[in-house]
C-alpha atoms as a PDB file:
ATOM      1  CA  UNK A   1    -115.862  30.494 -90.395  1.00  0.00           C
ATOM      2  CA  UNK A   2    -117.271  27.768 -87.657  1.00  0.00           C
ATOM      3  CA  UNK A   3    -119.025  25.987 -90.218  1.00  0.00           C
ATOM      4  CA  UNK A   4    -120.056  23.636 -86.999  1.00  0.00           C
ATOM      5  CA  UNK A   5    -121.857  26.664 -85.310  1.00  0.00           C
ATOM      6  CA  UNK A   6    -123.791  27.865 -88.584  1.00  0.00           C
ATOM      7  CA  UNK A   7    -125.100  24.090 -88.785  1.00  0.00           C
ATOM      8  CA  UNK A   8    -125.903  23.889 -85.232  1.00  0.00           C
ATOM      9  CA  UNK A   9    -128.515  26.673 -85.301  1.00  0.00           C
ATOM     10  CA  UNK A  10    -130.438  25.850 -88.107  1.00  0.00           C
ATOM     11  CA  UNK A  11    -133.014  23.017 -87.707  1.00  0.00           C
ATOM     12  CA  UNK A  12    -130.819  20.920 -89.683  1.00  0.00           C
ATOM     13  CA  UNK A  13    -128.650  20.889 -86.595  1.00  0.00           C
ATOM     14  CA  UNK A  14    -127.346  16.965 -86.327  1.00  0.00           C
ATOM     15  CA  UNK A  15    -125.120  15.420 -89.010  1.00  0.00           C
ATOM     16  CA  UNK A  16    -125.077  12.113 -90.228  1.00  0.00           C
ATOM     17  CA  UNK A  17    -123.482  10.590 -93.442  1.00  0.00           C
ATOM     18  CA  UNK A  18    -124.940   7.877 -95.148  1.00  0.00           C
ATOM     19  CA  UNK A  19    -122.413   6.255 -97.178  1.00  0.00           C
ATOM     20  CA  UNK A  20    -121.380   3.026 -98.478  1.00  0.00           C
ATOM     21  CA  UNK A  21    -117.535   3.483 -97.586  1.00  0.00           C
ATOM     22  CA  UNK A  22    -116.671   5.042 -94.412  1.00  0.00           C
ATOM     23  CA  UNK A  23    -113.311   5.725 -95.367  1.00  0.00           C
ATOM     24  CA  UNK A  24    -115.160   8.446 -97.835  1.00  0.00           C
ATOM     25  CA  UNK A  25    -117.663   9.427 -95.034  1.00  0.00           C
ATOM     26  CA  UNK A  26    -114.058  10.921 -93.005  1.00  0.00           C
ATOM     27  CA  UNK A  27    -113.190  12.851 -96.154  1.00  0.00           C
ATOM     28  CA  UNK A  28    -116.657  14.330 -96.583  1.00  0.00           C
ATOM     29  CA  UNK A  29    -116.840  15.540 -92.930  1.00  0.00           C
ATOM     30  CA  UNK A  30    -113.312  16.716 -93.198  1.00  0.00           C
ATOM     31  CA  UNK A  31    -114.094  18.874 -95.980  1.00  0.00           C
ATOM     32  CA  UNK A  32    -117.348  20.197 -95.163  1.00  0.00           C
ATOM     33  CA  UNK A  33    -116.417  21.061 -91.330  1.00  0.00           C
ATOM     34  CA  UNK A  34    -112.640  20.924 -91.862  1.00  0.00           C
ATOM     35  CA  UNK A  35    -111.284  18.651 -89.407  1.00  0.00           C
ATOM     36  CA  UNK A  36    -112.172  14.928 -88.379  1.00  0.00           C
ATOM     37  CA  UNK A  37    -114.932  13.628 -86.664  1.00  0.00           C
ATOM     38  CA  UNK A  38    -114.214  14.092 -83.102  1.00  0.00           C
ATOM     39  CA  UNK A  39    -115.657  11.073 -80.614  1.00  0.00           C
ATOM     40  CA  UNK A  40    -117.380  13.366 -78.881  1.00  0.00           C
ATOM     41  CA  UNK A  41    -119.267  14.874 -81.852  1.00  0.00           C
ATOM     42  CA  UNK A  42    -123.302  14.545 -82.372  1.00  0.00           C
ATOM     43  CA  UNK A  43    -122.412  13.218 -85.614  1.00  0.00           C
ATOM     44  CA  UNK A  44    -123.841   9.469 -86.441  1.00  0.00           C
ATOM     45  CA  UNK A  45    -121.598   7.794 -89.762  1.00  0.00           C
ATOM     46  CA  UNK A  46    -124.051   4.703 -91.772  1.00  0.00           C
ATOM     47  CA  UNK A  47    -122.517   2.106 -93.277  1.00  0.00           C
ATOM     48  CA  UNK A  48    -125.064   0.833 -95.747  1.00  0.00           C
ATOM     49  CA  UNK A  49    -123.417  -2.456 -96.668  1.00  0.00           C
ATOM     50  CA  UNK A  50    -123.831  -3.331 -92.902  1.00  0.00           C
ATOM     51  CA  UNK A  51    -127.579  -3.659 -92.966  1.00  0.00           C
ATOM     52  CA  UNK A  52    -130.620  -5.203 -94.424  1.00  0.00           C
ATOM     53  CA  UNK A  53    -132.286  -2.626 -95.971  1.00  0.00           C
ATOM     54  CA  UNK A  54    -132.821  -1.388 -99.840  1.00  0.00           C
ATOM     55  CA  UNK A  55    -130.378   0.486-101.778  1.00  0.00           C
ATOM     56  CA  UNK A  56    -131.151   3.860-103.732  1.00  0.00           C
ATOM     57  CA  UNK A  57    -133.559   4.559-104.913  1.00  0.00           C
ATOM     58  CA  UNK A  58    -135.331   3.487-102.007  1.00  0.00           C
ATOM     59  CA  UNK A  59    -135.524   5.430 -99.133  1.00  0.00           C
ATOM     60  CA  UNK A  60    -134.549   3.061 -96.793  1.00  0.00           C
ATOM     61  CA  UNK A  61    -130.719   4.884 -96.313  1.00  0.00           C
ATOM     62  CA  UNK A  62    -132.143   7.711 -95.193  1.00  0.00           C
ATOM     63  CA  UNK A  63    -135.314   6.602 -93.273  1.00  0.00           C
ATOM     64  CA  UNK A  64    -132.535   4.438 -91.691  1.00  0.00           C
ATOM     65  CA  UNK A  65    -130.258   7.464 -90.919  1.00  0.00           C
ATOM     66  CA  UNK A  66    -133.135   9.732 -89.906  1.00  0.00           C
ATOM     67  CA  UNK A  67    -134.105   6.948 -87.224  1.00  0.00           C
ATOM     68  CA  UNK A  68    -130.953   6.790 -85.816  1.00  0.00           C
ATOM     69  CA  UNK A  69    -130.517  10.281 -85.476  1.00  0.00           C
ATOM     70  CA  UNK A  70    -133.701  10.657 -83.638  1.00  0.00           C
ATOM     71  CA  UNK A  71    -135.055  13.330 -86.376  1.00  0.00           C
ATOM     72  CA  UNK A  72    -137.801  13.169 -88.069  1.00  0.00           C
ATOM     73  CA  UNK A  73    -136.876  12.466 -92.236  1.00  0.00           C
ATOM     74  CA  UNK A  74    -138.675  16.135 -92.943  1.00  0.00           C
ATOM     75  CA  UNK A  75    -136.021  17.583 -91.114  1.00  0.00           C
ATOM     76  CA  UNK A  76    -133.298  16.441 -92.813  1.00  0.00           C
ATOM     77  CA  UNK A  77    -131.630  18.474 -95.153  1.00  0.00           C
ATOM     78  CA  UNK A  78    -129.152  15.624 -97.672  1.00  0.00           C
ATOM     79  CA  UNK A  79    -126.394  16.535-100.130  1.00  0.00           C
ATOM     80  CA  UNK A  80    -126.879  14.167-102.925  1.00  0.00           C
ATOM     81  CA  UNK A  81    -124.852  13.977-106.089  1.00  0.00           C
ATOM     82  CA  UNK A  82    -126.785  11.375-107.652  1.00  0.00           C
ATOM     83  CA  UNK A  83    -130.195  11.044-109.337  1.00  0.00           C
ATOM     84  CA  UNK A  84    -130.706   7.672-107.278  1.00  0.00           C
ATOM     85  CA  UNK A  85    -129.979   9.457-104.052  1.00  0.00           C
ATOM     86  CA  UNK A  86    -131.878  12.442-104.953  1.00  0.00           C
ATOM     87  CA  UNK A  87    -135.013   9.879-105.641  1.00  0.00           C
ATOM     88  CA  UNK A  88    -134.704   8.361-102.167  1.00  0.00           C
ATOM     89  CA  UNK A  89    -134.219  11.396 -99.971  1.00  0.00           C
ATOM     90  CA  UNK A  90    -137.198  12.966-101.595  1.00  0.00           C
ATOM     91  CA  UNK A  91    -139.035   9.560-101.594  1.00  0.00           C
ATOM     92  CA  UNK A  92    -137.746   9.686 -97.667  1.00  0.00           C
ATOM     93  CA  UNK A  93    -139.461  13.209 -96.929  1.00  0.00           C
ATOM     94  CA  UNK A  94    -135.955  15.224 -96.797  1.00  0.00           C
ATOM     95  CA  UNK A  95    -135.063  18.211 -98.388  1.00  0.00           C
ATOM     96  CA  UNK A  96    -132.423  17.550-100.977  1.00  0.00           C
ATOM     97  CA  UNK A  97    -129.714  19.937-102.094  1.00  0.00           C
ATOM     98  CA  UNK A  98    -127.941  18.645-105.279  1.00  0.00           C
ATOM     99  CA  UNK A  99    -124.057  18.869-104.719  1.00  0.00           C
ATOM    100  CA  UNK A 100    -123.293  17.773-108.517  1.00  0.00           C
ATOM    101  CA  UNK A 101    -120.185  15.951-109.194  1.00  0.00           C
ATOM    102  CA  UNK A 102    -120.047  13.289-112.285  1.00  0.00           C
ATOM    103  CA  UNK A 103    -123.674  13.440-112.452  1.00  0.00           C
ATOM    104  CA  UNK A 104    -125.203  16.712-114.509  1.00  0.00           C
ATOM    105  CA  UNK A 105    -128.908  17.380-113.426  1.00  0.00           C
ATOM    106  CA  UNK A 106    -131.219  16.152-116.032  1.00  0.00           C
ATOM    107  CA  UNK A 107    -134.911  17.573-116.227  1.00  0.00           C
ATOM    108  CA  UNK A 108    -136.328  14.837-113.835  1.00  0.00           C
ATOM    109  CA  UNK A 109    -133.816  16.244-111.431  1.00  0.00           C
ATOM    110  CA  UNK A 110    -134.050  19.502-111.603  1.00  0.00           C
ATOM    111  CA  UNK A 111    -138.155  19.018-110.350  1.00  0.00           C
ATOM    112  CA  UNK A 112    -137.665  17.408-107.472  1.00  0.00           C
ATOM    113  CA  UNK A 113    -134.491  19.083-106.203  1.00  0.00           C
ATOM    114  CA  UNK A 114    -134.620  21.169-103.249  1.00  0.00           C
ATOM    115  CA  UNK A 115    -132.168  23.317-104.377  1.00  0.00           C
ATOM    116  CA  UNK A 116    -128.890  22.880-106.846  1.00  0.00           C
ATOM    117  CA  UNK A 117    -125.588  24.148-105.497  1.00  0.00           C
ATOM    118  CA  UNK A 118    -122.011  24.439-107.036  1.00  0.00           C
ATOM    119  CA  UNK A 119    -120.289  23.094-104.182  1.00  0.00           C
ATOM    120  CA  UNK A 120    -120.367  22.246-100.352  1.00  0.00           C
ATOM    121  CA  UNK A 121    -119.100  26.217 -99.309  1.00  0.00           C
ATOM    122  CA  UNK A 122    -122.646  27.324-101.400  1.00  0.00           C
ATOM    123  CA  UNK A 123    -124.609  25.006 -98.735  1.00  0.00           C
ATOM    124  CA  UNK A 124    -123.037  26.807 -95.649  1.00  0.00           C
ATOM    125  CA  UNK A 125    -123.427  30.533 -97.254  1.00  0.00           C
ATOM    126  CA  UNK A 126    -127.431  29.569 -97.657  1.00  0.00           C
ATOM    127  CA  UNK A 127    -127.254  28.332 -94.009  1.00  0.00           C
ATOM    128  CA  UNK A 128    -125.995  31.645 -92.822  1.00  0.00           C
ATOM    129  CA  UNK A 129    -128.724  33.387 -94.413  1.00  0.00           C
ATOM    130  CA  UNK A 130    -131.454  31.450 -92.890  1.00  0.00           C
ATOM    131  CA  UNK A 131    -130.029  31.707 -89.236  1.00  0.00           C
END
């Protein structure tokens, strides 16, 4: 599967990680594209803890990201595991797709989700379907 192509054709075709460890932001693109971030990849990696901005639940992170991926926020799609994250991608515009981890969705959560999947290889089944 070129999990790389399926992203590319759907509008949410530019991939950034916002993260507060980049260390973790190499693991999360290995998994979900399986390999590492090339150079050459359209892929922009945000360190929070190197800028002024507010932390989660503010939308700051991914106002931030959306800016310096030249998209607008609406047409970002963001994994979140989190109910802070999920509050600040929403409060950002996004659409937010609940990747749960430690975290189980409370009711709060389960309104304002986009969508709640089991895992990362959910996200790129629903991405074939819309393409």
């Amino acid at each position: 599967m070129d999990v790389k192509k399926i992203v590319s054709q759907s509008k949410f075709a530019q991939v950034g990680f916002v993260v507060n460890d980049i260390e973790k932001a190499k693991k999360q693109f290995a998994l979900l594209f399986g390999c590492e971030i090339p150079p050459t990849c359209d892929c922009g990696t945000f360190d929070v803890t190197q800028t002024q901005i507010y932390g989660k639940p503010a939308p700051d992170v991914f106002l931030l990201a959306a800016k310096r991926l030249g998209v607008k926020p609406e047409n970002c799609l963001v994994l979140e595991d989190s109910k802070a994250g999920i509050k600040a991608a929403k409060s950002a515009g996004a659409t937010v797709y609940m990747v749960p981890d430690m975290f189980i969705p409370d009711k709060e959560v389960i309104e304002i989700t986009d969508n709640i999947v089991e895992n990362l290889g959910e996200v790129i089944e629903i991405f074939k379907k819309i393409n």
